[in-house]
PDB file of N, CA and C in Angstrom:
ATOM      1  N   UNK A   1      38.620 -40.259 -74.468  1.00  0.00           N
ATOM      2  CA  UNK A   1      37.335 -40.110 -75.096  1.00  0.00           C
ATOM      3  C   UNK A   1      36.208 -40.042 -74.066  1.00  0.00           C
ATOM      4  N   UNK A   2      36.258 -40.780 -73.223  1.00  0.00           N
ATOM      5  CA  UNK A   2      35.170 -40.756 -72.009  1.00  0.00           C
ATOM      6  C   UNK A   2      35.495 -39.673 -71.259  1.00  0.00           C
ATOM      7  N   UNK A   3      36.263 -38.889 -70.724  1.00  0.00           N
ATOM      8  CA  UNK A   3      36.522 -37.971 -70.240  1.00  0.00           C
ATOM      9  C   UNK A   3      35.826 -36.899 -71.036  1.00  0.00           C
ATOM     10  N   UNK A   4      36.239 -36.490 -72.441  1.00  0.00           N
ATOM     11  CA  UNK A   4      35.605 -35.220 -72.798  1.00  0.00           C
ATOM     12  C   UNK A   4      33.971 -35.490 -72.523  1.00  0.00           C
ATOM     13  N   UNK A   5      33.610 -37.118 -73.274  1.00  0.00           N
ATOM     14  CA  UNK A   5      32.056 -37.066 -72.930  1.00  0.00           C
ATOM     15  C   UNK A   5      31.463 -36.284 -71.581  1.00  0.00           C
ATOM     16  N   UNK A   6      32.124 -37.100 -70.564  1.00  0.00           N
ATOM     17  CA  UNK A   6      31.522 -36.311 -68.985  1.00  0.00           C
ATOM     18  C   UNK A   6      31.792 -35.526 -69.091  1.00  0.00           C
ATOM     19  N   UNK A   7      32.920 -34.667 -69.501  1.00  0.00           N
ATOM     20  CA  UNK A   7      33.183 -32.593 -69.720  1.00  0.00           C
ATOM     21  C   UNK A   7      31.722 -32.017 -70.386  1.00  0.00           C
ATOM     22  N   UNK A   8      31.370 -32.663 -71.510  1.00  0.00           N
ATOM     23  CA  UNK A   8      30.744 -32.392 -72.307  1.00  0.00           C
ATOM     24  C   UNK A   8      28.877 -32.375 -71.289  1.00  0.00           C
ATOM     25  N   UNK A   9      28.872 -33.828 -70.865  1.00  0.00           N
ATOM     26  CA  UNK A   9      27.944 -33.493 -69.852  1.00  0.00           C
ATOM     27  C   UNK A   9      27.813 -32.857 -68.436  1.00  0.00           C
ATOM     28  N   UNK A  10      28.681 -32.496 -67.968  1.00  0.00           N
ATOM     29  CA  UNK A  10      28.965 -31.525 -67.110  1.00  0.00           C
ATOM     30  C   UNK A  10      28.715 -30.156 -68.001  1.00  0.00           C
ATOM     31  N   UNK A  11      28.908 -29.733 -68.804  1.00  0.00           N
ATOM     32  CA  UNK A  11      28.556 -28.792 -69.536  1.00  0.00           C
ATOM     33  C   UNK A  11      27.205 -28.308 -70.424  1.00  0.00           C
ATOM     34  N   UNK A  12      26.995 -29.551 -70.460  1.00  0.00           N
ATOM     35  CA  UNK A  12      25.225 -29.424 -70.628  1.00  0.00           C
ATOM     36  C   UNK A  12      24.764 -28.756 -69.125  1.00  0.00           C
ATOM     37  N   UNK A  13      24.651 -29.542 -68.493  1.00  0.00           N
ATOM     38  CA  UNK A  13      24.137 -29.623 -67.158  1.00  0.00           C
ATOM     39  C   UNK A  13      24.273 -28.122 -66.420  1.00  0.00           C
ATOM     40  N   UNK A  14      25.380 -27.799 -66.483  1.00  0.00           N
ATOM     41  CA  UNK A  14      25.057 -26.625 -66.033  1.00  0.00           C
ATOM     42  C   UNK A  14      24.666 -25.438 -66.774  1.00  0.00           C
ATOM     43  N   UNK A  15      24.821 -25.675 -68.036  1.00  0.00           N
ATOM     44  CA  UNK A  15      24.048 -24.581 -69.263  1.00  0.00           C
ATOM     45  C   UNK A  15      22.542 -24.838 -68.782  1.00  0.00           C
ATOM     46  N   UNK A  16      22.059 -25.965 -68.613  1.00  0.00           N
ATOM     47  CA  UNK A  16      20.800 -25.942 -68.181  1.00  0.00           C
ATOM     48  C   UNK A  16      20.304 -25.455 -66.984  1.00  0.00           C
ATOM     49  N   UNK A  17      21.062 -25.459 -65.666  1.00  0.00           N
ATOM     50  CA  UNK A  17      20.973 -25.209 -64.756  1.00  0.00           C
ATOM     51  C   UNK A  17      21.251 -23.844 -64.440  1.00  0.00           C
ATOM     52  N   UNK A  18      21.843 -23.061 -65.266  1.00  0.00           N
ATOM     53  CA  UNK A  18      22.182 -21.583 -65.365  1.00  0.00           C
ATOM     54  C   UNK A  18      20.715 -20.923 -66.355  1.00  0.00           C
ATOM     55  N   UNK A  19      20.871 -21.788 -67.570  1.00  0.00           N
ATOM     56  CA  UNK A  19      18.985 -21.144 -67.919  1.00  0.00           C
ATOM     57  C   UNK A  19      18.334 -21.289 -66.926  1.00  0.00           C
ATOM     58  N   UNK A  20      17.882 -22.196 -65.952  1.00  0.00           N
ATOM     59  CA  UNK A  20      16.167 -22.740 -65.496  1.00  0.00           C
ATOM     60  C   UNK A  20      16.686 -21.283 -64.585  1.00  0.00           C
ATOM     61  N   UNK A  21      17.981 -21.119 -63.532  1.00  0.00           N
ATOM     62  CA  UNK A  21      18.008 -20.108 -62.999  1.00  0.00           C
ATOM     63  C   UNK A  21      17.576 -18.654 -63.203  1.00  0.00           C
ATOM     64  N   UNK A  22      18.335 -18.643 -64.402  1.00  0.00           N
ATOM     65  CA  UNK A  22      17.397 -17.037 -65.159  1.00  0.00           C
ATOM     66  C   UNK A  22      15.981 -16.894 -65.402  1.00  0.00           C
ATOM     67  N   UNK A  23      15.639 -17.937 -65.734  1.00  0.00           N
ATOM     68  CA  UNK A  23      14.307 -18.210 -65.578  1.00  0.00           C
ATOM     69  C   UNK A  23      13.481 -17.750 -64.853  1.00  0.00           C
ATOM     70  N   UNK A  24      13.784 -18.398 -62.954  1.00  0.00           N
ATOM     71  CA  UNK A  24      13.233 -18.263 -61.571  1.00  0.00           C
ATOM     72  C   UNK A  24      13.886 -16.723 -61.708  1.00  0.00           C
ATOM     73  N   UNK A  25      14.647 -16.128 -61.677  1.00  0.00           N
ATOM     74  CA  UNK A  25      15.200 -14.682 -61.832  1.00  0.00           C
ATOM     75  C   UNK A  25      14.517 -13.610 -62.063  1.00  0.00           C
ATOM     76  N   UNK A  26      14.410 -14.114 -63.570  1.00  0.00           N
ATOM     77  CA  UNK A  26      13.164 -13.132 -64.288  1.00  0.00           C
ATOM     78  C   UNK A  26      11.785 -13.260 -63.705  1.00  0.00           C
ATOM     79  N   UNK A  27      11.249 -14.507 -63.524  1.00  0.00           N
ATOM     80  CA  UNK A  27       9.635 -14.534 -62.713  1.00  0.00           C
ATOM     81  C   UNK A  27       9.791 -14.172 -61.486  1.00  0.00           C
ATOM     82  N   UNK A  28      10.815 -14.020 -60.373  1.00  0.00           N
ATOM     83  CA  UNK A  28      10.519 -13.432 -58.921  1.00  0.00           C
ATOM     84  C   UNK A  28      10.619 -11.868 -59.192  1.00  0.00           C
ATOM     85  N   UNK A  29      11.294 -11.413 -60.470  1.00  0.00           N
ATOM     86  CA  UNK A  29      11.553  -9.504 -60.849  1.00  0.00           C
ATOM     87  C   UNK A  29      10.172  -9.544 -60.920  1.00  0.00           C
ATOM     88  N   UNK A  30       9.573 -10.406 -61.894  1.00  0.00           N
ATOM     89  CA  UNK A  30       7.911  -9.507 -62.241  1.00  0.00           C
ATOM     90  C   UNK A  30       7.511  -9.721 -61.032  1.00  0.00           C
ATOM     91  N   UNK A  31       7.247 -10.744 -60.103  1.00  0.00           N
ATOM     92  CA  UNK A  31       6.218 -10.655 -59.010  1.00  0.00           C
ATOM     93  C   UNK A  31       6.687  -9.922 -58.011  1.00  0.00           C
ATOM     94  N   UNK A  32       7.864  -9.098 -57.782  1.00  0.00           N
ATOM     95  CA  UNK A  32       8.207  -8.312 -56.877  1.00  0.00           C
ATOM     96  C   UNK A  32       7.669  -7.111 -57.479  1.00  0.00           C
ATOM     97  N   UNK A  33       8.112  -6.433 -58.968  1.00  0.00           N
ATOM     98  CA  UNK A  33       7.047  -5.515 -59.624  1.00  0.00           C
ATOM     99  C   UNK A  33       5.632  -5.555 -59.083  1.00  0.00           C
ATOM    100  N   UNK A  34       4.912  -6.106 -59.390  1.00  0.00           N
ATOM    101  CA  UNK A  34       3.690  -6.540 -59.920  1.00  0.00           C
ATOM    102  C   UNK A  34       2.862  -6.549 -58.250  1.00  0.00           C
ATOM    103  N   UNK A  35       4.049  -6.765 -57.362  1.00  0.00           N
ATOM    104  CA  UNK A  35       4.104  -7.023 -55.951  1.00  0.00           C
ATOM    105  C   UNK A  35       3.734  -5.552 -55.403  1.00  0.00           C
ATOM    106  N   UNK A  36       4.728  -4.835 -55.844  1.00  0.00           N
ATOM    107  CA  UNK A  36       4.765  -3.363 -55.115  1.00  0.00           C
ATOM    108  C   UNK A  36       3.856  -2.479 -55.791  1.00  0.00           C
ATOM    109  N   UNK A  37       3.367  -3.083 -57.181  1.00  0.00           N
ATOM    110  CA  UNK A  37       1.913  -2.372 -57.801  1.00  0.00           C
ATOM    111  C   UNK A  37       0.663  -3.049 -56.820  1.00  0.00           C
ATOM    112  N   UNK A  38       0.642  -3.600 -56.473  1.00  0.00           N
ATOM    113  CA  UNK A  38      -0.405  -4.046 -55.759  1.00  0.00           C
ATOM    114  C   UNK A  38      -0.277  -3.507 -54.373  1.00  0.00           C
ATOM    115  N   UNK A  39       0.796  -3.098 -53.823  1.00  0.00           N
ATOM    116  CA  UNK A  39       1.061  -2.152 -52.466  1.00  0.00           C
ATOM    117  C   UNK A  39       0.540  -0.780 -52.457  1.00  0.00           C
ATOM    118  N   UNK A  40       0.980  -0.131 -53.611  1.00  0.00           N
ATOM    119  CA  UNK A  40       0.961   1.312 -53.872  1.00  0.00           C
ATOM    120  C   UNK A  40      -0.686   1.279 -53.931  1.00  0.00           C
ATOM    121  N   UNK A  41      -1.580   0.416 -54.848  1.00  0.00           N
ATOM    122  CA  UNK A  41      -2.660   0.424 -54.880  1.00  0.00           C
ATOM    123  C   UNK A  41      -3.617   0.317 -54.059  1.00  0.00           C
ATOM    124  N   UNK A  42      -3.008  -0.694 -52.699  1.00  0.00           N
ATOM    125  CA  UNK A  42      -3.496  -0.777 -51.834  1.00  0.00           C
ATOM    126  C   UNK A  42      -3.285   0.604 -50.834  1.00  0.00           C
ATOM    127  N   UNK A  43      -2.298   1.045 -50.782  1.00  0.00           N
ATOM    128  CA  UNK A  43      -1.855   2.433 -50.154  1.00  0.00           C
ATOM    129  C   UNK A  43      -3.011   3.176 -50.748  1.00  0.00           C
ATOM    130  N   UNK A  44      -3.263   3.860 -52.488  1.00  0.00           N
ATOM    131  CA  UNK A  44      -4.077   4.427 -52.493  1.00  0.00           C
ATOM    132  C   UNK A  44      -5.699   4.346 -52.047  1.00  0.00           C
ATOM    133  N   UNK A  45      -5.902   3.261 -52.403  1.00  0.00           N
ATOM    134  CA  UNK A  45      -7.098   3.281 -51.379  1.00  0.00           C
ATOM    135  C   UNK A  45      -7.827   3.418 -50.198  1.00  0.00           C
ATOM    136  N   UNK A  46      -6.661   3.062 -49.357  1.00  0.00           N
ATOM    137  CA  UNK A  46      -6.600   3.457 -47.526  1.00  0.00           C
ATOM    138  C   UNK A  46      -6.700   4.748 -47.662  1.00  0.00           C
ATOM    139  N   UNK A  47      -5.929   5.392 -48.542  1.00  0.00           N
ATOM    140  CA  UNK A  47      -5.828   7.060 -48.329  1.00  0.00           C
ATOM    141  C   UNK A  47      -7.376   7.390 -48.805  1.00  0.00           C
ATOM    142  N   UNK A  48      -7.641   7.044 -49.575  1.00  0.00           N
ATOM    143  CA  UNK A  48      -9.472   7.281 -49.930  1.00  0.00           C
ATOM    144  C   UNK A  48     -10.369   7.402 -48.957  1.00  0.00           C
ATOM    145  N   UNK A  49     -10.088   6.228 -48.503  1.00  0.00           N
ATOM    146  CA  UNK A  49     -11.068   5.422 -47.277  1.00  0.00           C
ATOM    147  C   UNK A  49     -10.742   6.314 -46.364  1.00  0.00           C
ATOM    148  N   UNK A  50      -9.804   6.123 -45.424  1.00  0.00           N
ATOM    149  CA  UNK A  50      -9.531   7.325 -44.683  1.00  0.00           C
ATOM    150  C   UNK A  50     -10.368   8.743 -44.886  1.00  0.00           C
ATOM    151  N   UNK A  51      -9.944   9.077 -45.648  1.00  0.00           N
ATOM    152  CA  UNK A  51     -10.593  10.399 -46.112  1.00  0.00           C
ATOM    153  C   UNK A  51     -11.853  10.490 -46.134  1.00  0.00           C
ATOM    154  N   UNK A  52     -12.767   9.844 -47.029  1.00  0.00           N
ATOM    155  CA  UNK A  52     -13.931   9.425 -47.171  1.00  0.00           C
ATOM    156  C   UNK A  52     -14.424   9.514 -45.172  1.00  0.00           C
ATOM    157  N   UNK A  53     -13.909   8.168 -44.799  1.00  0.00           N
ATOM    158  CA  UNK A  53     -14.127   8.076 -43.361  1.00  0.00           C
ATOM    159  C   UNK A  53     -14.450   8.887 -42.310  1.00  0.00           C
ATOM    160  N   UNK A  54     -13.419  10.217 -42.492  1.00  0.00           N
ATOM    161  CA  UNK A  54     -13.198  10.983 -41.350  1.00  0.00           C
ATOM    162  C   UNK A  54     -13.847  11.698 -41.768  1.00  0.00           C
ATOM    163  N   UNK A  55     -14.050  12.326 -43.195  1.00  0.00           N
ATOM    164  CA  UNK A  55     -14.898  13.599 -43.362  1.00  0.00           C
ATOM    165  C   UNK A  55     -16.947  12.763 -43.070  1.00  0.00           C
ATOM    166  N   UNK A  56     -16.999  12.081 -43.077  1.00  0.00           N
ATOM    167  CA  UNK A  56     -17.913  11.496 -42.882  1.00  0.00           C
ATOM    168  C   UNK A  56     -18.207  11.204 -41.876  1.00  0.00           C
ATOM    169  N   UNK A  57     -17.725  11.143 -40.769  1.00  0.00           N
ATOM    170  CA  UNK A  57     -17.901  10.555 -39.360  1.00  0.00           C
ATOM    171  C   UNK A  57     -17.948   9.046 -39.038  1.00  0.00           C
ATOM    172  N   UNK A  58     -18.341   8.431 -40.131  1.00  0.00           N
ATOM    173  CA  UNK A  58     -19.868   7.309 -39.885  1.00  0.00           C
ATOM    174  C   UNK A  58     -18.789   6.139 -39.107  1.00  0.00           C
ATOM    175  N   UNK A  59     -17.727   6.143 -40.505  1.00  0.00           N
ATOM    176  CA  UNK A  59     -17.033   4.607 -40.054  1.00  0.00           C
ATOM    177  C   UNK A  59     -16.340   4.435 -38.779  1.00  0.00           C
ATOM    178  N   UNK A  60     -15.596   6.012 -38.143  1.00  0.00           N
ATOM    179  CA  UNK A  60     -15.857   5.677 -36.533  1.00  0.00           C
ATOM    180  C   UNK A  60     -16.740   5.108 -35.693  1.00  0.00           C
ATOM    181  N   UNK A  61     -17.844   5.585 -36.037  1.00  0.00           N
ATOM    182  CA  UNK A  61     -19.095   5.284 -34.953  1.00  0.00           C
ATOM    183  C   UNK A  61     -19.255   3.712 -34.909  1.00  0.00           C
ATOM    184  N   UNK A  62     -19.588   3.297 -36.458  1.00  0.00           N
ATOM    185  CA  UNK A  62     -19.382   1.546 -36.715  1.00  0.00           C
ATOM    186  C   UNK A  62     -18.462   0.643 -36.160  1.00  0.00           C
ATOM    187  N   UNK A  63     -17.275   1.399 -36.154  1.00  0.00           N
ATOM    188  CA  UNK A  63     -16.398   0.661 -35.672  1.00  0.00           C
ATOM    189  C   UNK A  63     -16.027   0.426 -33.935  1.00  0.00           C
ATOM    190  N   UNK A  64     -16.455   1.726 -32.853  1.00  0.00           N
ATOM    191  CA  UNK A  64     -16.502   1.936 -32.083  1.00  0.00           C
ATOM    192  C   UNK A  64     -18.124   0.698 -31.658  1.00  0.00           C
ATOM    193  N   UNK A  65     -18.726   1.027 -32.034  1.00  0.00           N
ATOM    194  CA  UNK A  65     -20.039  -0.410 -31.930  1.00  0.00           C
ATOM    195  C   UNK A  65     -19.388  -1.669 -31.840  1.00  0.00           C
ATOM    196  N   UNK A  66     -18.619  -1.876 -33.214  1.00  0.00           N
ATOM    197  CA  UNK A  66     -18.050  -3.061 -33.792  1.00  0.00           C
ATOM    198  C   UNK A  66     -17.106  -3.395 -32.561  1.00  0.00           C
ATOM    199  N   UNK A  67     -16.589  -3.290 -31.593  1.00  0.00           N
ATOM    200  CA  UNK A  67     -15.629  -3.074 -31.073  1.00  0.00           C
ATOM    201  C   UNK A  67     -16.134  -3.698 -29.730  1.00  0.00           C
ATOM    202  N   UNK A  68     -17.312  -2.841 -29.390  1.00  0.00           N
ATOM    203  CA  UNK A  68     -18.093  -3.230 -28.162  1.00  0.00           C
ATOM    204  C   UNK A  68     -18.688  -4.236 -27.831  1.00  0.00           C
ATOM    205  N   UNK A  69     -19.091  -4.808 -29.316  1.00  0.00           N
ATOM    206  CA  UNK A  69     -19.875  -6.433 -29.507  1.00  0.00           C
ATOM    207  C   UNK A  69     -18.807  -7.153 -29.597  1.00  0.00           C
ATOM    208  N   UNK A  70     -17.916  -7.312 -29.545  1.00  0.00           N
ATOM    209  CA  UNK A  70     -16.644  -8.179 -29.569  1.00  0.00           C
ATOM    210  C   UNK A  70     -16.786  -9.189 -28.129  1.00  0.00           C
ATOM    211  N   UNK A  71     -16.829 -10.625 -28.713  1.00  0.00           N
ATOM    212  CA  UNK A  71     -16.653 -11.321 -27.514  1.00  0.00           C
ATOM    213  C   UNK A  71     -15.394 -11.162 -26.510  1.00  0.00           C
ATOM    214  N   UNK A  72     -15.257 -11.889 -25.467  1.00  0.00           N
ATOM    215  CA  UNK A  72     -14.286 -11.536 -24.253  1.00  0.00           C
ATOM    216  C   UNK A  72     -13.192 -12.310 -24.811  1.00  0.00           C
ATOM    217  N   UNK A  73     -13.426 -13.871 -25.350  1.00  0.00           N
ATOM    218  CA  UNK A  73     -12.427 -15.036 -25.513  1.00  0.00           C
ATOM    219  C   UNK A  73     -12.330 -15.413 -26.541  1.00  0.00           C
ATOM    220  N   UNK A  74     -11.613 -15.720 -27.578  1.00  0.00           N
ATOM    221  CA  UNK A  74     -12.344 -16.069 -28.761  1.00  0.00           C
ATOM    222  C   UNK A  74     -11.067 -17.753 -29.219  1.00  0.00           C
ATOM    223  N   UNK A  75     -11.912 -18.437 -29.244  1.00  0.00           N
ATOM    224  CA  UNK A  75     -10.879 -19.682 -29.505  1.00  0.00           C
ATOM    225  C   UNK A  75     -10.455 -19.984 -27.871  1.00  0.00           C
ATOM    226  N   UNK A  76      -9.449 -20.914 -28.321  1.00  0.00           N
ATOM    227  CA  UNK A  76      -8.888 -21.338 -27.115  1.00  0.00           C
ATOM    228  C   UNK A  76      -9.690 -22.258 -26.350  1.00  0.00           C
ATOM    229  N   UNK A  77      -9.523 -22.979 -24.908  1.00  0.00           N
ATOM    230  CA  UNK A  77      -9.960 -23.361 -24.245  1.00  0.00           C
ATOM    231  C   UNK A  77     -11.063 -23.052 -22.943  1.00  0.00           C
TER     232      UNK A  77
END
């Protein structure tokens, strides 16, 4: 009689432990989705910017400035 009990809870236990798993399963699928929508989106916009950028000249020039004002050391000792 005590034997099937512990079968019986050994068998809970891992029915539970096999749900909570599917669980973490299913929520790392959406945020890997949801992950690579937020890549692609970010991709499209660089391609904008870019574009925007070069036909424009400007954000070279800014950045070439930006570049020059840059301290020598930054942090450290």
């Amino acid at each position: 009689m005590k034997r099937k009990r512990k079968v019986e809870k050994r068998n809970i236990k891992t029915k539970i432990a096999a749900v909570i798993l599917g669980v973490l399963i299913i929520i790392s699928t959406i945020q890997a989705v949801e992950l690579v929508e937020i890549k692609n989106t970010v991709e499209e916009l660089s391609v904008k910017v870019s574009q925007y950028s070069s036909s424009t000249g400007k954000s070279s020039d800014i950045l070439k400035k930006n570049i020059e004002n840059l301290p020598g050391m930054v942090g450290g000792c």
